[in-house]
C-alpha atoms as a PDB file:
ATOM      1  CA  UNK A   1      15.083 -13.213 -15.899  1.00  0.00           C
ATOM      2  CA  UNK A   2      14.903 -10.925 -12.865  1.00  0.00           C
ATOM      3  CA  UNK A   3      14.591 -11.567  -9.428  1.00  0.00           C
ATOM      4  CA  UNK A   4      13.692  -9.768  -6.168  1.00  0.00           C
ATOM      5  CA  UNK A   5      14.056 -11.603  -2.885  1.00  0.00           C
ATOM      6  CA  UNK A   6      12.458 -10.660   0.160  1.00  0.00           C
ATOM      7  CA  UNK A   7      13.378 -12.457   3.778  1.00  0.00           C
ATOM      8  CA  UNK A   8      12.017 -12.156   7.170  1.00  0.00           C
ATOM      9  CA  UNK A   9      12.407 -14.556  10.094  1.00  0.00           C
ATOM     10  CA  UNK A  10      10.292 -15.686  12.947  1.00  0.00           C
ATOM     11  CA  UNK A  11       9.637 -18.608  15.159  1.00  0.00           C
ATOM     12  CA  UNK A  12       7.276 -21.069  15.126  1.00  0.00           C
ATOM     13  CA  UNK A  13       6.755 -24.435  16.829  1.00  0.00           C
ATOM     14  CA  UNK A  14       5.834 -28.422  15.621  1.00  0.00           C
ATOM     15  CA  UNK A  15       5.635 -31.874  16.021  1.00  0.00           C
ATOM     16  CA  UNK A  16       6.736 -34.700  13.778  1.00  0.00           C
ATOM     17  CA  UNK A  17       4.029 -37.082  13.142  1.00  0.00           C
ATOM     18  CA  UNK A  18       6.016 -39.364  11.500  1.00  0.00           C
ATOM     19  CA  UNK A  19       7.093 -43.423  12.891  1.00  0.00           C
ATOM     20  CA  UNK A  20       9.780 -43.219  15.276  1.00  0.00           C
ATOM     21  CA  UNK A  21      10.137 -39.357  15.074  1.00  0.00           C
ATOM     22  CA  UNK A  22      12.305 -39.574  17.885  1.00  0.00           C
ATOM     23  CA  UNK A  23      12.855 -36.110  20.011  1.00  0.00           C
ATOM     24  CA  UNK A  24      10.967 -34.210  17.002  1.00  0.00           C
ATOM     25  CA  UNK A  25       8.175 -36.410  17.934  1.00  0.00           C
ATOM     26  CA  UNK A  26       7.600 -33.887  21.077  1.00  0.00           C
ATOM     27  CA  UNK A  27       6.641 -30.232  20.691  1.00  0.00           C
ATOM     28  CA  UNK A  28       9.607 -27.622  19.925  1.00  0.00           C
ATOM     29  CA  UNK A  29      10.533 -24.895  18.297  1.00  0.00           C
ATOM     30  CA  UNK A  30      12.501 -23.525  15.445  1.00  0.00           C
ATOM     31  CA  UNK A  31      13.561 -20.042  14.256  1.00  0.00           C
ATOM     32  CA  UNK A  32      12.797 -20.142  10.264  1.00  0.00           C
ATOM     33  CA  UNK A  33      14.125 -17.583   8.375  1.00  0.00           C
ATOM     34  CA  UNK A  34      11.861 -17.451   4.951  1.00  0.00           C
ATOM     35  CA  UNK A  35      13.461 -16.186   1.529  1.00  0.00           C
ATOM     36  CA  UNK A  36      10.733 -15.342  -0.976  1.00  0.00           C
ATOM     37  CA  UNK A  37      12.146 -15.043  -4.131  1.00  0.00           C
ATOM     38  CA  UNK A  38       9.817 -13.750  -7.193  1.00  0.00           C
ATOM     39  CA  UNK A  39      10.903 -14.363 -11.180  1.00  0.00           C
ATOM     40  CA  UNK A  40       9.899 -12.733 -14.474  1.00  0.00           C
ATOM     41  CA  UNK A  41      11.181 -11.559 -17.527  1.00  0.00           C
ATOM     42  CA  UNK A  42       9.071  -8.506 -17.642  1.00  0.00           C
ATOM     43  CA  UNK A  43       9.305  -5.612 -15.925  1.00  0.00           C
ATOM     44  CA  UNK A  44       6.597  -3.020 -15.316  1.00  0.00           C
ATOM     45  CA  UNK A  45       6.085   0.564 -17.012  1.00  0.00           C
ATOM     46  CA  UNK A  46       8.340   1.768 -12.907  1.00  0.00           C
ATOM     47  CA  UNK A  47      11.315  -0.325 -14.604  1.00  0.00           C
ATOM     48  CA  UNK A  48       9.827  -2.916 -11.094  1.00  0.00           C
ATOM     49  CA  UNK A  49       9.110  -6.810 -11.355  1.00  0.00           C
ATOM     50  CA  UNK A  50       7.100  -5.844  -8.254  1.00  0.00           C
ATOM     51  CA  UNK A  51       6.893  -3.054  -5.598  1.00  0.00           C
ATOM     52  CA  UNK A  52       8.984  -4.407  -2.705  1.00  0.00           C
ATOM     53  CA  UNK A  53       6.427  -2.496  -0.129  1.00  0.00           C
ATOM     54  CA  UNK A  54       3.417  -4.813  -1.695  1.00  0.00           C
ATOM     55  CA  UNK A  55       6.208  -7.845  -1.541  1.00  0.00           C
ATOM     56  CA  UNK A  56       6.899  -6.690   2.243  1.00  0.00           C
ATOM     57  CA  UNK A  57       3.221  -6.196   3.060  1.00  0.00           C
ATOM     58  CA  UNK A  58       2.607  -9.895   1.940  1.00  0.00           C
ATOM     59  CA  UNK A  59       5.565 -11.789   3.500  1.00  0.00           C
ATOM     60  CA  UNK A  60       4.667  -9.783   6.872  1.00  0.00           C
ATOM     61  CA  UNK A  61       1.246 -11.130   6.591  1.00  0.00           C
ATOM     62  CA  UNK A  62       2.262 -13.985   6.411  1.00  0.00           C
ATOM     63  CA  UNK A  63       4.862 -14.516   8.615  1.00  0.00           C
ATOM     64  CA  UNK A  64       2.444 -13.128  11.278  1.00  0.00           C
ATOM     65  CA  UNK A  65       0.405 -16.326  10.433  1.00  0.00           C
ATOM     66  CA  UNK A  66       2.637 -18.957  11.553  1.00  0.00           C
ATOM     67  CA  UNK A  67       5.048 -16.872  14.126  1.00  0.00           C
ATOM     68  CA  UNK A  68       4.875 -18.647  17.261  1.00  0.00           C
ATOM     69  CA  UNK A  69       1.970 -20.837  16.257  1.00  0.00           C
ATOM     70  CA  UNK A  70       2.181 -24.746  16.615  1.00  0.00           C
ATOM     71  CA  UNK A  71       1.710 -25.873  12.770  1.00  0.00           C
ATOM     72  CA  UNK A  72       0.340 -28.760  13.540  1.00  0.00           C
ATOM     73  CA  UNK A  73      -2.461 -26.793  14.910  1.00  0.00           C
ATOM     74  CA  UNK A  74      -3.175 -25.068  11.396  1.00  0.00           C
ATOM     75  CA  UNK A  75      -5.825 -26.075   9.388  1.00  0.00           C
ATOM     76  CA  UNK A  76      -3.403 -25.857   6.335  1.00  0.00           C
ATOM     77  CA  UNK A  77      -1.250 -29.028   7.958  1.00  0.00           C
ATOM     78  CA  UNK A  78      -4.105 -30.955   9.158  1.00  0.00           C
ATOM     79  CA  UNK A  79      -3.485 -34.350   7.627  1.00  0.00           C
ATOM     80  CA  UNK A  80       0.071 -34.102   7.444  1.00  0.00           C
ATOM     81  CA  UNK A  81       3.480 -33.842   8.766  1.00  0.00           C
ATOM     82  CA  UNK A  82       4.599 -30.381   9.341  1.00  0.00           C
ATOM     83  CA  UNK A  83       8.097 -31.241   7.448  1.00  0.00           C
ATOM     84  CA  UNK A  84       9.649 -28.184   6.521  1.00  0.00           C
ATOM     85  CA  UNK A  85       9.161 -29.375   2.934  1.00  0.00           C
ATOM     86  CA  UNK A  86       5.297 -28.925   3.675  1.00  0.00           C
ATOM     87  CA  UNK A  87       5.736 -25.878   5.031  1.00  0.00           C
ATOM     88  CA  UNK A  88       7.724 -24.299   2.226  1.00  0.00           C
ATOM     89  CA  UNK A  89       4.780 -25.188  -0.069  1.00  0.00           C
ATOM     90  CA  UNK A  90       1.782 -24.059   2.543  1.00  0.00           C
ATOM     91  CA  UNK A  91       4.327 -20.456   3.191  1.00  0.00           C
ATOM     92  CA  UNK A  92       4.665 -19.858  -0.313  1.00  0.00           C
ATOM     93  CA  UNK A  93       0.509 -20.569  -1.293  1.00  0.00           C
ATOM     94  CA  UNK A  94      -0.407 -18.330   1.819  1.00  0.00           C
ATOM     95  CA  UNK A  95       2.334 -15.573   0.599  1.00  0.00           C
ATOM     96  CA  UNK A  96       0.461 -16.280  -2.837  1.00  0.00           C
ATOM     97  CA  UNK A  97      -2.882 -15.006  -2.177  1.00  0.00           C
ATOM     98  CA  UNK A  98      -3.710 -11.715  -3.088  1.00  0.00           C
ATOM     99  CA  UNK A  99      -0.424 -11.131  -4.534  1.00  0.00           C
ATOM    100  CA  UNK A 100      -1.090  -7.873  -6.928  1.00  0.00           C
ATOM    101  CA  UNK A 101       2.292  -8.640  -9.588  1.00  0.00           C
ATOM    102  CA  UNK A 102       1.229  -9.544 -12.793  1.00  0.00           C
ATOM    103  CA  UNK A 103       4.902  -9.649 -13.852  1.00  0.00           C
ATOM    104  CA  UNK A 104       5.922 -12.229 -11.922  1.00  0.00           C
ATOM    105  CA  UNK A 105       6.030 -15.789 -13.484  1.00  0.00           C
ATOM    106  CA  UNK A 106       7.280 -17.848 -10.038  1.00  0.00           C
ATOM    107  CA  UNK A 107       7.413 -17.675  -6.626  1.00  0.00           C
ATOM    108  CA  UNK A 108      10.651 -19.726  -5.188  1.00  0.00           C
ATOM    109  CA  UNK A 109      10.102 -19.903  -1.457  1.00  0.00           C
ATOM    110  CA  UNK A 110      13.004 -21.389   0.817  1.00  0.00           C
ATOM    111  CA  UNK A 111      12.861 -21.908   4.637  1.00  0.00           C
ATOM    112  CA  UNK A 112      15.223 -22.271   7.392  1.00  0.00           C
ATOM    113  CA  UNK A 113      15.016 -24.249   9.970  1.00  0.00           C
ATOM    114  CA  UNK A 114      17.673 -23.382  12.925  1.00  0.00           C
ATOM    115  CA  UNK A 115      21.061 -23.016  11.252  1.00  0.00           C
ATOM    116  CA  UNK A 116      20.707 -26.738   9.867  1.00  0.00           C
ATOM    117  CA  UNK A 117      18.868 -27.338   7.228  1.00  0.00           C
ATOM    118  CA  UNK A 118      17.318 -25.781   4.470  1.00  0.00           C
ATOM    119  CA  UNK A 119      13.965 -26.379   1.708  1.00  0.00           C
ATOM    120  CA  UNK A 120      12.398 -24.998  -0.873  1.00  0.00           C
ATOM    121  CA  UNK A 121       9.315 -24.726  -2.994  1.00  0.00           C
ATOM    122  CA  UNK A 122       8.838 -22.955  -6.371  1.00  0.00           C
ATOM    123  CA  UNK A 123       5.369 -22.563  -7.817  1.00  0.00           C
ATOM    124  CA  UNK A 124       5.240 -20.898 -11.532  1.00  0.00           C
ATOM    125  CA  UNK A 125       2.058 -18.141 -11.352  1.00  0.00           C
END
């Protein structure tokens, strides 16, 4: 299997809507950094499981969608808690779309937040 891992960081903000959230109940900020990591067994006619200027075209995109937004704000968290569990699902289906690769047989997105505390999300294509 072959990888390629791609990782850009940013800062966005949130709110925990959960019971008793405590001082995540009030609106702050986190730097994320996001690792996209894609998988297949193939690669293409270049000797490439996908060109890493596509990849960096797509993870810019959509880092510029959530840097210094308020997720809770997003239409893609309405409904629930912006846990960075969430968001390593909603990053990696936004990073998704449109993606050109038809090598690639997962996407394996893990976020950040601060220095503390890591999740990820892997979605087979």
């Amino acid at each position: 299997m072959y990888t390629v891992t791609v990782e850009r960081e940013f800062v966005a903000q949130h709110f925990l809507t959960v019971p008793d959230p405590g001082p995540e109940g009030d609106l702050h900020s986190h730097r994320y950094t996001a690792k996209v990591e894609l998988a297949g067994e193939e690669l293409n006619r270049y000797g490439y499981l996908a060109d890493i200027d596509a990849v960096e075209e797509r993870i810019d995109a959509t880092v510029a969608r959530f840097r210094d937004a308020t997720l809770n704000d997003l239409p893609a968290f309405e409904g629930l808690n912006p846990s960075l569990e969430h968001f390593a699902r909603i990053f990696g289906e936004r990073f998704r779309r449109d993606l050109d690769a038809p090598e690639i047989e997962a996407v394996t997105v893990k976020l950040q937040e601060d220095s503390i505390a890591w999740a990820s999300h892997r979605r087979e294509v």
